[in-house]
N, C-alpha and C. Protein backbone atom coordinates (compact mmCIF):
# COMPACT_ATOMS: atom_id res chain seq x y z
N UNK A 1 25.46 -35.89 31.66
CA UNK A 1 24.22 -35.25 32.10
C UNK A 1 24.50 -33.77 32.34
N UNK A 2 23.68 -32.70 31.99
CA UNK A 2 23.79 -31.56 31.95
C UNK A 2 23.77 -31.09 33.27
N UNK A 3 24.35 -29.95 34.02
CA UNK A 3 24.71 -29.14 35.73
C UNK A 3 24.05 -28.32 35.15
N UNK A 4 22.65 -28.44 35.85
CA UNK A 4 22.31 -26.83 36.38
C UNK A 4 22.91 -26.27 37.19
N UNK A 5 23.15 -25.01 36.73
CA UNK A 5 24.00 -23.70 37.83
C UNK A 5 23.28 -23.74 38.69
N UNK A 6 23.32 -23.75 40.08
CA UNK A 6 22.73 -23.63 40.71
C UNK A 6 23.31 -22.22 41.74
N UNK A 7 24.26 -21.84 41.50
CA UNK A 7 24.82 -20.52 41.95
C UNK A 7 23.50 -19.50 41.66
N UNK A 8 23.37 -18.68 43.05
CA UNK A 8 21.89 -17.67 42.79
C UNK A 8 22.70 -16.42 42.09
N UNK A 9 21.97 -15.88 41.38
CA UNK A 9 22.52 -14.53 41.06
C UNK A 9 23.18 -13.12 42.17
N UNK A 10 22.44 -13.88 43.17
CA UNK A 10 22.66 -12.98 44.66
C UNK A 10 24.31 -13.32 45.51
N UNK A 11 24.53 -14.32 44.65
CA UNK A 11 25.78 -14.72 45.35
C UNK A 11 27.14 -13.75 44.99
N UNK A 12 27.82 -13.65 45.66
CA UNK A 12 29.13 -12.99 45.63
C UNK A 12 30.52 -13.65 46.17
N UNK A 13 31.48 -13.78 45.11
CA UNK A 13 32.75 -13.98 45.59
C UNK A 13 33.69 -13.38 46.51
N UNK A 14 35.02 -13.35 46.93
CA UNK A 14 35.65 -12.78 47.38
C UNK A 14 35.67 -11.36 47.32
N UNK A 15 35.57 -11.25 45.88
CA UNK A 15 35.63 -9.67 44.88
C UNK A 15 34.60 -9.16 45.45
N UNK A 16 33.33 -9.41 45.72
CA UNK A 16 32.36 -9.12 46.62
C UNK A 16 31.34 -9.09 45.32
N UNK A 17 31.12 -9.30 43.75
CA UNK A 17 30.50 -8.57 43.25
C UNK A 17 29.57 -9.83 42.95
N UNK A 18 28.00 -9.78 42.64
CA UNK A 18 26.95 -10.52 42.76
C UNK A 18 26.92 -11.16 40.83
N UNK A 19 26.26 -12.28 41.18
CA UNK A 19 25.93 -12.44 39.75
C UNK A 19 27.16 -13.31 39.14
N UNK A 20 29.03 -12.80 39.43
CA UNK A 20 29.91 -13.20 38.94
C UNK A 20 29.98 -14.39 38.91
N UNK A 21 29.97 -15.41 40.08
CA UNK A 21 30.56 -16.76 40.28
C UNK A 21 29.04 -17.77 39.37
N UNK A 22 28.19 -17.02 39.66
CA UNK A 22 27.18 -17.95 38.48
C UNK A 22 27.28 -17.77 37.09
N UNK A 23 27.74 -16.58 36.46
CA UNK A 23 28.66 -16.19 35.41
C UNK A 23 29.68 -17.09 34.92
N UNK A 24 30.61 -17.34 35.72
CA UNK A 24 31.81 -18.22 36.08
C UNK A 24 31.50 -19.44 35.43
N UNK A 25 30.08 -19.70 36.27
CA UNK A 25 29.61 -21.52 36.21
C UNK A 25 29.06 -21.72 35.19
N UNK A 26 28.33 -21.05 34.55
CA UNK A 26 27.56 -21.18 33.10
C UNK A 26 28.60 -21.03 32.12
N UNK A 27 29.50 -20.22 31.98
CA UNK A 27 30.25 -20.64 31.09
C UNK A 27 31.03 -21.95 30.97
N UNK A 28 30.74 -22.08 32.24
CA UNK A 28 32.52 -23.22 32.48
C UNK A 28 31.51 -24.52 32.03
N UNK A 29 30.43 -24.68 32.44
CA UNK A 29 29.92 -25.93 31.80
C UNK A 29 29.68 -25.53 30.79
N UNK A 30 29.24 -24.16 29.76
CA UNK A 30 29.05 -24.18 28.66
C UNK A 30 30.57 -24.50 28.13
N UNK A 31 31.45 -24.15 28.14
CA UNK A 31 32.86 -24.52 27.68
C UNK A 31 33.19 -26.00 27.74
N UNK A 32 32.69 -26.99 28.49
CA UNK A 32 32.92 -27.98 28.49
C UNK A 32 31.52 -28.98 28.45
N UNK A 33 30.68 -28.24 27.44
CA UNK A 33 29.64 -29.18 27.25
C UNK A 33 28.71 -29.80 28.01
N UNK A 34 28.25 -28.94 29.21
CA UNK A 34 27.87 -29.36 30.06
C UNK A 34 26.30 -28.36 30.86
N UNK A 35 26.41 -27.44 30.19
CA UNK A 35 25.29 -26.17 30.47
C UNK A 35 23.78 -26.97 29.71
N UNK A 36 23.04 -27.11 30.54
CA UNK A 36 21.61 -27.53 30.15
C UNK A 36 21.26 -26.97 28.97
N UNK A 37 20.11 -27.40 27.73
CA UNK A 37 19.61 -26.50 26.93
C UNK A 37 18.58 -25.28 27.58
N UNK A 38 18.56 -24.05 27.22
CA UNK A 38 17.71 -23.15 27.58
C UNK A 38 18.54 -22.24 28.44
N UNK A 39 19.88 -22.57 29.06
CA UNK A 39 20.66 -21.36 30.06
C UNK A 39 21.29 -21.40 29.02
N UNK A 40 21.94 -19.80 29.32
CA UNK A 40 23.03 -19.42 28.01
C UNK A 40 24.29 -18.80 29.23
N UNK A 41 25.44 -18.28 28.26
CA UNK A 41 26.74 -18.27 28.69
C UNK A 41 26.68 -16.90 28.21
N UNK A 42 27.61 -15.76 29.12
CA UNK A 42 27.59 -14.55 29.04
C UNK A 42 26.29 -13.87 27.65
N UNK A 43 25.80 -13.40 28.12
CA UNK A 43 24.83 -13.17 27.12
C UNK A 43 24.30 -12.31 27.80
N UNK A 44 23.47 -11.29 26.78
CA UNK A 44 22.71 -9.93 27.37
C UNK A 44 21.62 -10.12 28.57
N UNK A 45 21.68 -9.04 29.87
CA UNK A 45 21.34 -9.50 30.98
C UNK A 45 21.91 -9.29 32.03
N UNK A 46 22.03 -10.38 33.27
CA UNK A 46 23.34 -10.03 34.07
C UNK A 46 24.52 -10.06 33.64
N UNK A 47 24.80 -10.89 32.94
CA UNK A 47 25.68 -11.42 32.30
C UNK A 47 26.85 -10.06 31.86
N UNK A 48 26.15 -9.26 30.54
CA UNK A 48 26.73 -8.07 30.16
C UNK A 48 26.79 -6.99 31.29
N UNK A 49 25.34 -6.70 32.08
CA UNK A 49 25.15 -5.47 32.99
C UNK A 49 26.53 -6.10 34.19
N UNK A 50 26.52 -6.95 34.35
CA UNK A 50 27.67 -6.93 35.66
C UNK A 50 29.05 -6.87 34.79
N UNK A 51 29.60 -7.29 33.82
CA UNK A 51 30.71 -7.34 33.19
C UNK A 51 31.01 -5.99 32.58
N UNK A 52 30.06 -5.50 32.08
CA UNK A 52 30.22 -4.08 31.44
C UNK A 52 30.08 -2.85 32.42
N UNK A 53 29.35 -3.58 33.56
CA UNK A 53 29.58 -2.73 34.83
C UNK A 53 31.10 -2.66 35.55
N UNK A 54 31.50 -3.56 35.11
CA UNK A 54 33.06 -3.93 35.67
C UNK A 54 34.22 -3.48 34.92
N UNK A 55 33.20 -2.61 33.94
CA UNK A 55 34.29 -2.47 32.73
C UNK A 55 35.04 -3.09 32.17
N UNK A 56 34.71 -4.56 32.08
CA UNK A 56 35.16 -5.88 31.33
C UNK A 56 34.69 -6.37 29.95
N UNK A 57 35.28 -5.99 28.82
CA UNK A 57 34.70 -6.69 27.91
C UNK A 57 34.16 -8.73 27.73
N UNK A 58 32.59 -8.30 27.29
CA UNK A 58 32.15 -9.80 27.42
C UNK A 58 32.70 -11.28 27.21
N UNK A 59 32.86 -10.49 25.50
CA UNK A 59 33.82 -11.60 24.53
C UNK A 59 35.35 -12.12 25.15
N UNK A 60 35.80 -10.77 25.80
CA UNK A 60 37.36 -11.51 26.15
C UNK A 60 37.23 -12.43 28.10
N UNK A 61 36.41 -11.97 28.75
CA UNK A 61 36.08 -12.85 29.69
C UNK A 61 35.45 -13.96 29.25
N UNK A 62 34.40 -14.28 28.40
CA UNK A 62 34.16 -16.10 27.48
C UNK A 62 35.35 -16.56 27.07
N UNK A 63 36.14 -16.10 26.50
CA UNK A 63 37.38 -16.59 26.01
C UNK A 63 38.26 -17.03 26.70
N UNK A 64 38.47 -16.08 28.01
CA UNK A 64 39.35 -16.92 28.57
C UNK A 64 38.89 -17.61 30.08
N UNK A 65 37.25 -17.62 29.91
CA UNK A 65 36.93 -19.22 31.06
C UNK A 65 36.73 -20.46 30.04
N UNK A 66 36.77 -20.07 28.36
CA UNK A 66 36.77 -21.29 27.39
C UNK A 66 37.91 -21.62 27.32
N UNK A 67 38.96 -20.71 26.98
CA UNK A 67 40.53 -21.21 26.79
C UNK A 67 40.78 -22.15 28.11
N UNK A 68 40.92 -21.39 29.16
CA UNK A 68 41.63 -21.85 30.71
C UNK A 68 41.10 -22.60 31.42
N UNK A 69 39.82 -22.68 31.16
CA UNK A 69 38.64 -23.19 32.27
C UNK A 69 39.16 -23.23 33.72
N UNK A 70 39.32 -22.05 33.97
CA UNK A 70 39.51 -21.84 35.56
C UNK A 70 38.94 -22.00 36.66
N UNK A 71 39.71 -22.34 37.76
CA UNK A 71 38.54 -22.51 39.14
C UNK A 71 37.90 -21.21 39.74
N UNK A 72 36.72 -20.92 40.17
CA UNK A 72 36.48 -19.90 40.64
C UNK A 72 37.54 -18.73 41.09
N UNK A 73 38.49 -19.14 42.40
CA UNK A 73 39.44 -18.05 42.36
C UNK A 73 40.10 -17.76 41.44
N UNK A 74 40.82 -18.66 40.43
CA UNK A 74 41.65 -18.20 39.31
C UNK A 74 41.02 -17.35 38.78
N UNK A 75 39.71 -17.42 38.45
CA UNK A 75 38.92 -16.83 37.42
C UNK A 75 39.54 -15.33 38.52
N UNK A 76 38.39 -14.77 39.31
CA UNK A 76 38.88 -13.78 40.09
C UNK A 76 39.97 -13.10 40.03
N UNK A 77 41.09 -14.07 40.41
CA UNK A 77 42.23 -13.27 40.04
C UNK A 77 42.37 -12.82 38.97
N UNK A 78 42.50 -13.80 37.61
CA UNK A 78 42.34 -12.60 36.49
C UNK A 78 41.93 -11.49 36.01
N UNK A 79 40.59 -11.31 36.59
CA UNK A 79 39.88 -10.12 36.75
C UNK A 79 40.46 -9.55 37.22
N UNK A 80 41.37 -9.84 38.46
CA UNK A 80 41.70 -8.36 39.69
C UNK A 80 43.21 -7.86 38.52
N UNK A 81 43.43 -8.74 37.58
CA UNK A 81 44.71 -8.28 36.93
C UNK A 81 44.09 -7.52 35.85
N UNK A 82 43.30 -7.15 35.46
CA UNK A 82 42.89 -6.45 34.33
C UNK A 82 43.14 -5.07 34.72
N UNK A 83 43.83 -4.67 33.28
CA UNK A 83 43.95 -2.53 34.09
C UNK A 83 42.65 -1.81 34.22
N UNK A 84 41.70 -2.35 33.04
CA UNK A 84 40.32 -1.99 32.54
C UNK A 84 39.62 -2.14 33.64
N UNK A 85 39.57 -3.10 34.73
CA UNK A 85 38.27 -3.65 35.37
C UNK A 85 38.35 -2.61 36.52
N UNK A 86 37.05 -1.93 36.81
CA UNK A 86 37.16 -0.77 37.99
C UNK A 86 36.20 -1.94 39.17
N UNK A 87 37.09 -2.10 39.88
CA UNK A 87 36.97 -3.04 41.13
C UNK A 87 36.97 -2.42 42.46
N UNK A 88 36.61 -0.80 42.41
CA UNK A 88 36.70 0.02 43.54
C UNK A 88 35.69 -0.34 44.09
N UNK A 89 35.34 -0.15 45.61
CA UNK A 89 34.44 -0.48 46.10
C UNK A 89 32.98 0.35 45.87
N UNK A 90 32.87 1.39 45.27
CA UNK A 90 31.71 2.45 45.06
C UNK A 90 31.42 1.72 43.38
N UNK A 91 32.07 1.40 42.80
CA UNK A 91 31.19 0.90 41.55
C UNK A 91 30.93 -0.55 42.11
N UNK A 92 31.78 -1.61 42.53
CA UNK A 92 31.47 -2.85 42.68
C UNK A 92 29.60 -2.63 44.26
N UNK A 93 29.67 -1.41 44.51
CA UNK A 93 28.47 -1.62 45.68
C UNK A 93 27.47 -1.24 44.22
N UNK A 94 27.69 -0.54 43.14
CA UNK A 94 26.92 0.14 41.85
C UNK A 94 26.09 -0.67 41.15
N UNK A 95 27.24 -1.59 40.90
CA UNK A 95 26.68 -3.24 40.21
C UNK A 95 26.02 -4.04 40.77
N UNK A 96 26.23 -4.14 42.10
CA UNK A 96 25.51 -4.91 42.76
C UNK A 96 24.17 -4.67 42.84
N UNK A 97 23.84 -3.00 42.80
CA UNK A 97 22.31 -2.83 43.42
C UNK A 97 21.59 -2.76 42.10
N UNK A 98 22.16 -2.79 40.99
CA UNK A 98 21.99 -3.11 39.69
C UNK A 98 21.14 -4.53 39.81
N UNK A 99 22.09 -5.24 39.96
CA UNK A 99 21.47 -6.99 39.70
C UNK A 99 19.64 -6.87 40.85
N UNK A 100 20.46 -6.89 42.03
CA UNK A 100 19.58 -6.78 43.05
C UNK A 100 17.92 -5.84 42.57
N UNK A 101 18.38 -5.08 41.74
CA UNK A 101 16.63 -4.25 41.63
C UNK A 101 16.14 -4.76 40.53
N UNK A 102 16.81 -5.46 39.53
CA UNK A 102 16.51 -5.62 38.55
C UNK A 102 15.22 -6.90 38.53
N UNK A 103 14.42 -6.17 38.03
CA UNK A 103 13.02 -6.86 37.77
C UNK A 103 12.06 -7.73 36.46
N UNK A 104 11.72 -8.97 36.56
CA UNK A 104 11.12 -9.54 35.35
C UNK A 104 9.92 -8.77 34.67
N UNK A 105 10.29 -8.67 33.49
CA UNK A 105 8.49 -8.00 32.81
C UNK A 105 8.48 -8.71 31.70
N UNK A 106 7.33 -8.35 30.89
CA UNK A 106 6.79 -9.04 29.92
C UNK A 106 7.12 -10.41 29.32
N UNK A 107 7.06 -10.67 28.56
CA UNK A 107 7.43 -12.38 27.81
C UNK A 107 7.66 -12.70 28.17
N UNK A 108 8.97 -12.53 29.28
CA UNK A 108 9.80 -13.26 30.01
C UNK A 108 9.45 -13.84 31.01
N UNK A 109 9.15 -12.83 31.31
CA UNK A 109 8.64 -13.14 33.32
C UNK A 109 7.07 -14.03 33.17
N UNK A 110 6.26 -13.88 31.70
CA UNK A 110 4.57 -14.73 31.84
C UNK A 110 5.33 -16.05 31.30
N UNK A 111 6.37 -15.97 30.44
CA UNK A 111 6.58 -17.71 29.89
C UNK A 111 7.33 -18.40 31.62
N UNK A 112 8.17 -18.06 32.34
CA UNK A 112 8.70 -18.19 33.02
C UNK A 112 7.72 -18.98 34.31
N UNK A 113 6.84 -17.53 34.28
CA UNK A 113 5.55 -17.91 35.55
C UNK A 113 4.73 -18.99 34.89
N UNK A 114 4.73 -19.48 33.67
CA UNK A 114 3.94 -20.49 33.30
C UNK A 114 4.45 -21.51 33.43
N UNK A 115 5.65 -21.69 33.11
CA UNK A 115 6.59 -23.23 33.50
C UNK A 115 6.68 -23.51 34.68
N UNK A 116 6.64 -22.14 35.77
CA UNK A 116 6.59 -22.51 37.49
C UNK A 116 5.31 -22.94 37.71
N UNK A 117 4.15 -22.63 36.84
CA UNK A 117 2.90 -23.01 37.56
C UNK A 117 2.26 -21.54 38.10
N UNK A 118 2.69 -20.55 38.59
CA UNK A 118 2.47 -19.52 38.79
C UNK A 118 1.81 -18.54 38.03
N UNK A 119 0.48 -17.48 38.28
CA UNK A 119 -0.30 -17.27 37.93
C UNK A 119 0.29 -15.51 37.91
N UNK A 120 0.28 -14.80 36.84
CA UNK A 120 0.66 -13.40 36.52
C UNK A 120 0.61 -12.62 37.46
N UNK A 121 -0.34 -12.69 38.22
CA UNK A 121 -0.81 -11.94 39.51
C UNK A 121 0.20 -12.53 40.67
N UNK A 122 0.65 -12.95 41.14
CA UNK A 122 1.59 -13.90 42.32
C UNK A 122 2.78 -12.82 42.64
N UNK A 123 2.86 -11.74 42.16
CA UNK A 123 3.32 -10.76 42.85
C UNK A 123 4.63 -10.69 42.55
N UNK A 124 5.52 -12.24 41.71
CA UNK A 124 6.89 -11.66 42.02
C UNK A 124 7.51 -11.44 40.69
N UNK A 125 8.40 -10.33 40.79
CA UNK A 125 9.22 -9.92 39.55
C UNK A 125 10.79 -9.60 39.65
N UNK A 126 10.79 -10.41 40.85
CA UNK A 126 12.43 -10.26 41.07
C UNK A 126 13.33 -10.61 40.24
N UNK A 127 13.79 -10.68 39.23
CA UNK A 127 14.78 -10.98 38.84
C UNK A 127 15.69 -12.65 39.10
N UNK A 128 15.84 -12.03 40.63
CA UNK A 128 16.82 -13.39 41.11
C UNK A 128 16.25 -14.28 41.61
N UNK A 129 15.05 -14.01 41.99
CA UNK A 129 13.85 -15.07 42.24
C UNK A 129 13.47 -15.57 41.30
N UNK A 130 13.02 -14.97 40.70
CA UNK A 130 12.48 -15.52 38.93
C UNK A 130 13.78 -17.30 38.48
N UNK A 131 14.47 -16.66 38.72
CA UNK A 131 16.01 -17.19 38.07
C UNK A 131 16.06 -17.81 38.93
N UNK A 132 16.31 -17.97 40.18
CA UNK A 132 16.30 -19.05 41.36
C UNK A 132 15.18 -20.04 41.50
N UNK A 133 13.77 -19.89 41.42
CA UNK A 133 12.85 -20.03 40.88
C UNK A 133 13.00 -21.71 39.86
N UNK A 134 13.28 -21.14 38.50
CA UNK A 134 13.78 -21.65 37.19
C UNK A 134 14.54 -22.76 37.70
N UNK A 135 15.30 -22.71 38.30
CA UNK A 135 16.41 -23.55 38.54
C UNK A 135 16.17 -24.51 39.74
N UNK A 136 15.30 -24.33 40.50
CA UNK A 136 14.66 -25.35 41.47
C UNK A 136 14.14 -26.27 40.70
N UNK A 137 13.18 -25.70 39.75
CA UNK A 137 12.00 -26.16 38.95
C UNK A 137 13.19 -27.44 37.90
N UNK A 138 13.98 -26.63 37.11
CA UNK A 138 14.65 -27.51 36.39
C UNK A 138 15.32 -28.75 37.36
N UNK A 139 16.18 -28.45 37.98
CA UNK A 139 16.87 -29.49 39.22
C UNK A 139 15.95 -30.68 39.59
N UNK A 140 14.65 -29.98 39.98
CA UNK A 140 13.54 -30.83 40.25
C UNK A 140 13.86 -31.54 39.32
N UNK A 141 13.15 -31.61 38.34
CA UNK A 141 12.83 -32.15 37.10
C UNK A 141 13.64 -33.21 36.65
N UNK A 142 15.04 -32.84 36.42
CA UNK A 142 16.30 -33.41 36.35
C UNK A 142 16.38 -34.85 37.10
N UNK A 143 16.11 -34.29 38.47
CA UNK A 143 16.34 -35.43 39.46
C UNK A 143 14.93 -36.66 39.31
N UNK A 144 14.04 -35.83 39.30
CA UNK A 144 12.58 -37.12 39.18
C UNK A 144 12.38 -37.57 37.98
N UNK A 145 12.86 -37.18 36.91
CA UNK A 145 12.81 -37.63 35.78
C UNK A 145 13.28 -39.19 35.32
């Protein structure tokens, strides 16, 4: 049976940086066959904006939560071993307010508000709401089904 991530995009690891550990989780069930249809695995979005914010290339972080399938901290640590990854605290606060402002519009956000039931006007375009949102709705579903 497929795991919805249920990690919010708002969440943060040790590293402190938001978005990562649900990053983490979508791949790791996508790597092991286990990511619902309709969520995807590093892909344009948070996905790239926090990794490329980190100065991490995409492709070689998929590769190695597919190769290793690591536990959350492992994963982390690897990161903190990268020479590339700028993990200072003034870009990692950078990325963060990145995810955090980032807002739903068009296609996305009306197909989205239509599967919640929610009407265009309902005011919200958060991003991590939207996405938190999604994932109640699916879970629901999952479970009463």
């Amino acid at each position: 049976m497929p795991i919805i991530p249920l990690i919010s995009s708002d969440t943060a690891g040790p590293i402190g940086v938001k978005h990562l550990p649900r990053l983490w989780l979508k791949t790791l069930l996508s790597a092991t066959g286990e990511l619902p249809p309709g969520y995807k695995d590093i892909r344009p979005g948070f996905d790239f904006m926090v990794l490329e914010g980190l100065q991490l290339d995409p492709d070689t972080v998929r590769a190695y939560i597919v190769e290793n399938k690591p536990n959350y901290l492992q994963f982390e640590t690897w990161i903190r071993s990268r020479e590339e990854a700028d993990l200072s605290p003034k870009n990692i606060a950078r990325v963060n307010a990145i995810v955090v402002s980032r807002q739903k519009a068009g296609e996305s956000r009306e197909r989205m508000l239509k599967e919640l039931g929610l009407s265009a006007d309902c005011g919200i375009t958060d991003s991590i709401m939207m996405n938190n949102l999604d994932d109640w709705r699916e879970i629901h579903e999952s479970v009463i089904d």
